[in-house]
Protein backbone atom coordinates (compact mmCIF):
# COMPACT_ATOMS: atom_id res chain seq x y z
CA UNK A 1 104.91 97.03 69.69
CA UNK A 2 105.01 93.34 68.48
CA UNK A 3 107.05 92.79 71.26
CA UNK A 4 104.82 94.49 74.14
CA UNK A 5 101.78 92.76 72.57
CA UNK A 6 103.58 89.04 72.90
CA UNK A 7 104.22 90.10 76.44
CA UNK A 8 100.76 90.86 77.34
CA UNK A 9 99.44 88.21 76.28
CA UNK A 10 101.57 85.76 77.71
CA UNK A 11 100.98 87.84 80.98
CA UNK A 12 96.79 87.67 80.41
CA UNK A 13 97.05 83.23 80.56
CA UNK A 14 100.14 83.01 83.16
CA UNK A 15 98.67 85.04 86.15
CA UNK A 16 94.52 83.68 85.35
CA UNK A 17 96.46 80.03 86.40
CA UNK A 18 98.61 81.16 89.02
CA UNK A 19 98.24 80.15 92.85
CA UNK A 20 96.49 82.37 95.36
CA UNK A 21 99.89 83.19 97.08
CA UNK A 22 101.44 84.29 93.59
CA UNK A 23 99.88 87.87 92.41
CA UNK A 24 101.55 90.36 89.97
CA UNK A 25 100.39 93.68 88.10
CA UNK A 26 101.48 93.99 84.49
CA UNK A 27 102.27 98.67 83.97
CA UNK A 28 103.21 100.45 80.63
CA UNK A 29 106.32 102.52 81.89
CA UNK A 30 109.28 104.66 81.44
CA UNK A 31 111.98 103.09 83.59
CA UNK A 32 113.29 105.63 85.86
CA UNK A 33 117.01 107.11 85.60
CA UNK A 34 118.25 105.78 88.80
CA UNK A 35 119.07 102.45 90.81
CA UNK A 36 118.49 99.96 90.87
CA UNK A 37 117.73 99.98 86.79
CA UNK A 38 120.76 99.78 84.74
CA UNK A 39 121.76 102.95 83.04
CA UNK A 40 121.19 100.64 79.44
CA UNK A 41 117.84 101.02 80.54
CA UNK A 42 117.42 104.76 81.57
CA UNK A 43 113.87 106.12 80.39
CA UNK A 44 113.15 103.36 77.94
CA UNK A 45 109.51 103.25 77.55
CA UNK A 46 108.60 99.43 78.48
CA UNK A 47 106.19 97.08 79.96
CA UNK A 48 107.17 95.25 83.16
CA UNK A 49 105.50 92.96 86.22
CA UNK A 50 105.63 93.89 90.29
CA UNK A 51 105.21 90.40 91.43
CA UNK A 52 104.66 89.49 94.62
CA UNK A 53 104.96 85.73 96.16
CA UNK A 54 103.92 84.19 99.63
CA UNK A 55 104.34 81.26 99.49
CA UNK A 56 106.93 79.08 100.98
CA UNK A 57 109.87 80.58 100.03
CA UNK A 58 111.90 76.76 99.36
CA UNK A 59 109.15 76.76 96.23
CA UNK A 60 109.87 80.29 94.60
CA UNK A 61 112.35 79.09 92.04
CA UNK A 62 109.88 76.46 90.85
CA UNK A 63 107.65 79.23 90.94
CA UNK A 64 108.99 81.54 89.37
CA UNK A 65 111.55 79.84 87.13
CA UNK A 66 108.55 80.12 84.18
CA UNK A 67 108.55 83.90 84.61
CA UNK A 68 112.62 84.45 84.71
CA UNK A 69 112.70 82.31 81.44
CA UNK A 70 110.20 84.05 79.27
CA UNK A 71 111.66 86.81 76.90
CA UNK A 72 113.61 86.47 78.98
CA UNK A 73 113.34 89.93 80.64
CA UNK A 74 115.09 92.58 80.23
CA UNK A 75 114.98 93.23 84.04
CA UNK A 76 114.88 90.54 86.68
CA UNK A 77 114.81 91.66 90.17
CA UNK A 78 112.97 89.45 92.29
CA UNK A 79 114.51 88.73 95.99
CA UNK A 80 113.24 87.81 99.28
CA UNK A 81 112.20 91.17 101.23
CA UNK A 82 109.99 92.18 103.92
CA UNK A 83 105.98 93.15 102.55
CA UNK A 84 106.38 96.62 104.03
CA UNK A 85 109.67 97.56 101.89
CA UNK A 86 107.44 96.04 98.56
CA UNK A 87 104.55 98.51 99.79
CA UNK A 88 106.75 101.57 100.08
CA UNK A 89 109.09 100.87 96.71
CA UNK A 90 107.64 103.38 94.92
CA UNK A 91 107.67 106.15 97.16
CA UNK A 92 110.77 107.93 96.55
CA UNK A 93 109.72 108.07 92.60
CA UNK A 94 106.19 109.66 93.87
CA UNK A 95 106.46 112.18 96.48
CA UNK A 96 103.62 114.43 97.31
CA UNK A 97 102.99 117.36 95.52
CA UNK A 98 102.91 115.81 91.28
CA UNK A 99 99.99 116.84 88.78
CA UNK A 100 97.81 113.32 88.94
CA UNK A 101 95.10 112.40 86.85
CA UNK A 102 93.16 109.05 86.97
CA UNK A 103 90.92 106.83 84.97
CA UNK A 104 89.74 103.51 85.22
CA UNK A 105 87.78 100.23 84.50
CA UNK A 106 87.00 97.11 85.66
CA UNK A 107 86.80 94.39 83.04
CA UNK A 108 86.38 90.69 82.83
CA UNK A 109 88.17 89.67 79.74
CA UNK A 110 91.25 91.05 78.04
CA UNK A 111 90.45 90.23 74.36
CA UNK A 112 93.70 90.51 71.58
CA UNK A 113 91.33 93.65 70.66
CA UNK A 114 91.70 95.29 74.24
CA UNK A 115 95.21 94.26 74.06
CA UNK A 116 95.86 95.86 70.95
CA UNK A 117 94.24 99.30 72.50
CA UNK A 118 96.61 98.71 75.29
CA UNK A 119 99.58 98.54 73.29
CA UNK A 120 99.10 101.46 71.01
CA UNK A 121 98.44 103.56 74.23
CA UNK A 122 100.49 102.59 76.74
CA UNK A 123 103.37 102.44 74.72
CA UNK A 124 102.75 106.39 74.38
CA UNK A 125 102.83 107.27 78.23
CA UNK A 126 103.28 110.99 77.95
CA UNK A 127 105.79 111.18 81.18
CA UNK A 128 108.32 109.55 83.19
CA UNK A 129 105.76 109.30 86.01
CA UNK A 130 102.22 108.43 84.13
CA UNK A 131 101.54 104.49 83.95
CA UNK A 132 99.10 101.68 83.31
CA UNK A 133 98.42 99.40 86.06
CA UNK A 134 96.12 95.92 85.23
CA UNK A 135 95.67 94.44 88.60
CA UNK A 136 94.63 90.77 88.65
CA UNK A 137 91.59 90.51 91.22
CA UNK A 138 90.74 87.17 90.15
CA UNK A 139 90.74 83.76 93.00
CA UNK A 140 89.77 84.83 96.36
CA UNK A 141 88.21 87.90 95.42
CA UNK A 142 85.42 86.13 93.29
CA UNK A 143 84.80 83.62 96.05
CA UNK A 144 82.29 86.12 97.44
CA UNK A 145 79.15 86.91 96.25
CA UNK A 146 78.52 90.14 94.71
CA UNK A 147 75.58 91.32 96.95
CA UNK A 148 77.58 90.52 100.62
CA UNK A 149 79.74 93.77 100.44
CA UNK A 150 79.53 97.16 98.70
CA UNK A 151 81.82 96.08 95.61
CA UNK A 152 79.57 94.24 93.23
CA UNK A 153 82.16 93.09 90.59
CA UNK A 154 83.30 89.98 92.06
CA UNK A 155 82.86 88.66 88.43
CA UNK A 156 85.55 90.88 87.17
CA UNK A 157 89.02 89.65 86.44
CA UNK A 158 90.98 92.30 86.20
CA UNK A 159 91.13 96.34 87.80
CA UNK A 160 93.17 98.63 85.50
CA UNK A 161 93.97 102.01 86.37
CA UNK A 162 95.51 104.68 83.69
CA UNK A 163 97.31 107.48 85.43
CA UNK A 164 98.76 110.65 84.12
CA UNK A 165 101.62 111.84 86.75
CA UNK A 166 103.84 114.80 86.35
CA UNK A 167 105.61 117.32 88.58
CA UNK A 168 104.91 120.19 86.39
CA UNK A 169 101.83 121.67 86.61
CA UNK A 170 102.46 122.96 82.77
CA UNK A 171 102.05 119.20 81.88
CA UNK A 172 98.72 119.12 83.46
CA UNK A 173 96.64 119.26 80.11
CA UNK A 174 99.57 116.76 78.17
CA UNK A 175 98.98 114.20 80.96
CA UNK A 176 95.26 114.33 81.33
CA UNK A 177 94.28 114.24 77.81
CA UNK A 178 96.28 110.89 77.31
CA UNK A 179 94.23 109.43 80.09
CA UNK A 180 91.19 110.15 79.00
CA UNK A 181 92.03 109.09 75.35
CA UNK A 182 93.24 106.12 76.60
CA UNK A 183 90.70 105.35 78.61
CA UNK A 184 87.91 106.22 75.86
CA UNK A 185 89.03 103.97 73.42
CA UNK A 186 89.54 101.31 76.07
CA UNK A 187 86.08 101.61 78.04
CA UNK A 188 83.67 99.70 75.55
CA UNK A 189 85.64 96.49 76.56
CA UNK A 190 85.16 97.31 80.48
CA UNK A 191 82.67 95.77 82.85
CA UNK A 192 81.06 99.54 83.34
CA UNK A 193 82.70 100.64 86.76
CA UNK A 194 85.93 100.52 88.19
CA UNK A 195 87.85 100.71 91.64
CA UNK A 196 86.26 104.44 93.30
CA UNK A 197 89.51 105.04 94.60
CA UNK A 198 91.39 105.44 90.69
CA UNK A 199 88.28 107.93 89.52
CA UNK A 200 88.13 110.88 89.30
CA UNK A 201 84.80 113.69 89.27
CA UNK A 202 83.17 111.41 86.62
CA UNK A 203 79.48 112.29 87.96
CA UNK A 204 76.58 110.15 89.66
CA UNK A 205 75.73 107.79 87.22
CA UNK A 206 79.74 106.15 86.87
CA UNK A 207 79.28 105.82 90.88
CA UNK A 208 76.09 104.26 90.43
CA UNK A 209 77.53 101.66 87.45
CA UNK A 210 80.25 101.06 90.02
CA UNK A 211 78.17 99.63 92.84
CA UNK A 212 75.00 98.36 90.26
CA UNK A 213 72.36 96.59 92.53
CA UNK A 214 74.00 97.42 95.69
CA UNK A 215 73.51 101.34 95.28
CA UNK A 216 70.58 101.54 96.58
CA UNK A 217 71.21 99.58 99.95
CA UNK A 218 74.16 101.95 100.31
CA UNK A 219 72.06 104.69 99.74
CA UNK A 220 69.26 104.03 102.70
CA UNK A 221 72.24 103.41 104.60
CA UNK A 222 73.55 106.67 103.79
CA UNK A 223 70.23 108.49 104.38
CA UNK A 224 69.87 106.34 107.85
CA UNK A 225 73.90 107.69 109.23
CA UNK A 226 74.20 110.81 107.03
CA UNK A 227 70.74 112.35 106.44
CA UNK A 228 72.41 115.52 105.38
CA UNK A 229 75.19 114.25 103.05
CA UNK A 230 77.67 115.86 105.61
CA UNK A 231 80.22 112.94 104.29
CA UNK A 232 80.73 113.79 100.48
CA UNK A 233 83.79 114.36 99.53
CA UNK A 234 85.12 111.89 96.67
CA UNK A 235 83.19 109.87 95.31
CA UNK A 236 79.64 110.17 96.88
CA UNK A 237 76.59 107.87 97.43
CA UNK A 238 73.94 110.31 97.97
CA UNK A 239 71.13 109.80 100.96
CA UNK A 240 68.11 108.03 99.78
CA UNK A 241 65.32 109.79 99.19
């Protein structure tokens, strides 16, 4: 736990400097029992980094030299590759059909108190498939102003997602109650909404703290396209009245 918490926090100051062309999400995991992982590490329960980097390519060992020398990791994997094969590198681990369950947040500091929640948590992800994801969505994103599209958290720093995944549908109540435990003790250090995309049937008022001020534009919008509320599957901004 000492060990996850030292890593967390070193991620939390490295990626709130890093260039615009340097991004990387920071998941609570069980490393899959397959290649490319080594066997040594075969459903460990860790915490590990997707980066991604595009930039010139003649700077990513200066880049990333501070990243391969911390720990250092257990796992270092990083190699040029097409975007298209980084988008799809999950797939074969999550093909259609598993038990999902989703919660999430977006917040605007990680405090050594939120950390600590993550830690005791994420360390305790019920199944090979369920994760935490904490997406930077600092730099470009908050060089917008939080009234000029829907998404009114341009002041956040950070998107995370907890997700319960399993292929057994007898796991459904195992992987769902961790989320929403996790999630419970981590909400009072949130911003109030989160991404509508990672939530689940969490009623009106979450989908109103998501887009704040900017509701009610979206809903005379809604009212002027969709006077009915034909469109309302998901998470749904009801017409005006």
């Amino acid at each position: 736990l000492e060990q996850a918490t030292n890593v967390m926090k070193w991620y939390r100051e490295f990626i709130t400097t890093a260039p615009d062309d340097l991004n990387g999400f920071f998941a609570f995991l069980t490393v899959p029992p397959a290649p490319p992982f080594p066997e040594n590490l075969h459903l460990k329960k860790m915490c590990g980094v997707v980066w991604c980097y595009t930039g010139p390519e003649k700077e990513a060992e200066r880049v990333f030299k501070p990243i391969r020398e911390f720990g250092p990791p257990a796992l270092y994997g990083i190699h040029a590759m097409p975007h298209p094969m980084l988008q799809s590198a999950f797939d074969a681990l999550y093909p259609p059909g598993l038990q999902w369950y989703w919660r999430a947040d977006f917040v605007k500091e990680l405090s050594d108190a939120a950390v600590a929640v993550h830690v005791k948590h994420g360390s305790n992800v019920p199944t090979m498939h369920s994760s935490m994801h904490l997406y930077p969505i600092n730099g470009a994103a908050q060089r917008v102003g939080k009234t000029e599209t829907p998404w009114s958290y341009r002041d956040a720093t950070w998107a995370e997602v907890i997700v319960g995944v399993d292929p057994d549908p007898a796991n459904t109540k195992r992987i769902t109650e961790w989320s929403k435990t996790y999630w419970d003790a981590l909400h009072p250090y949130s911003a109030g909404g989160a991404y509508v995309n990672f939530m689940m049937d969490e009623g009106e008022a979450r989908i109103k703290a998501t887009y704040r001020d900017n509701y009610a534009r979206l809903a005379s919008i809604k009212k002027k396209y969709d006077p009915t509320n034909l469109f309302r599957v998901n998470q749904n901004i009801k017409p005006a009245a």
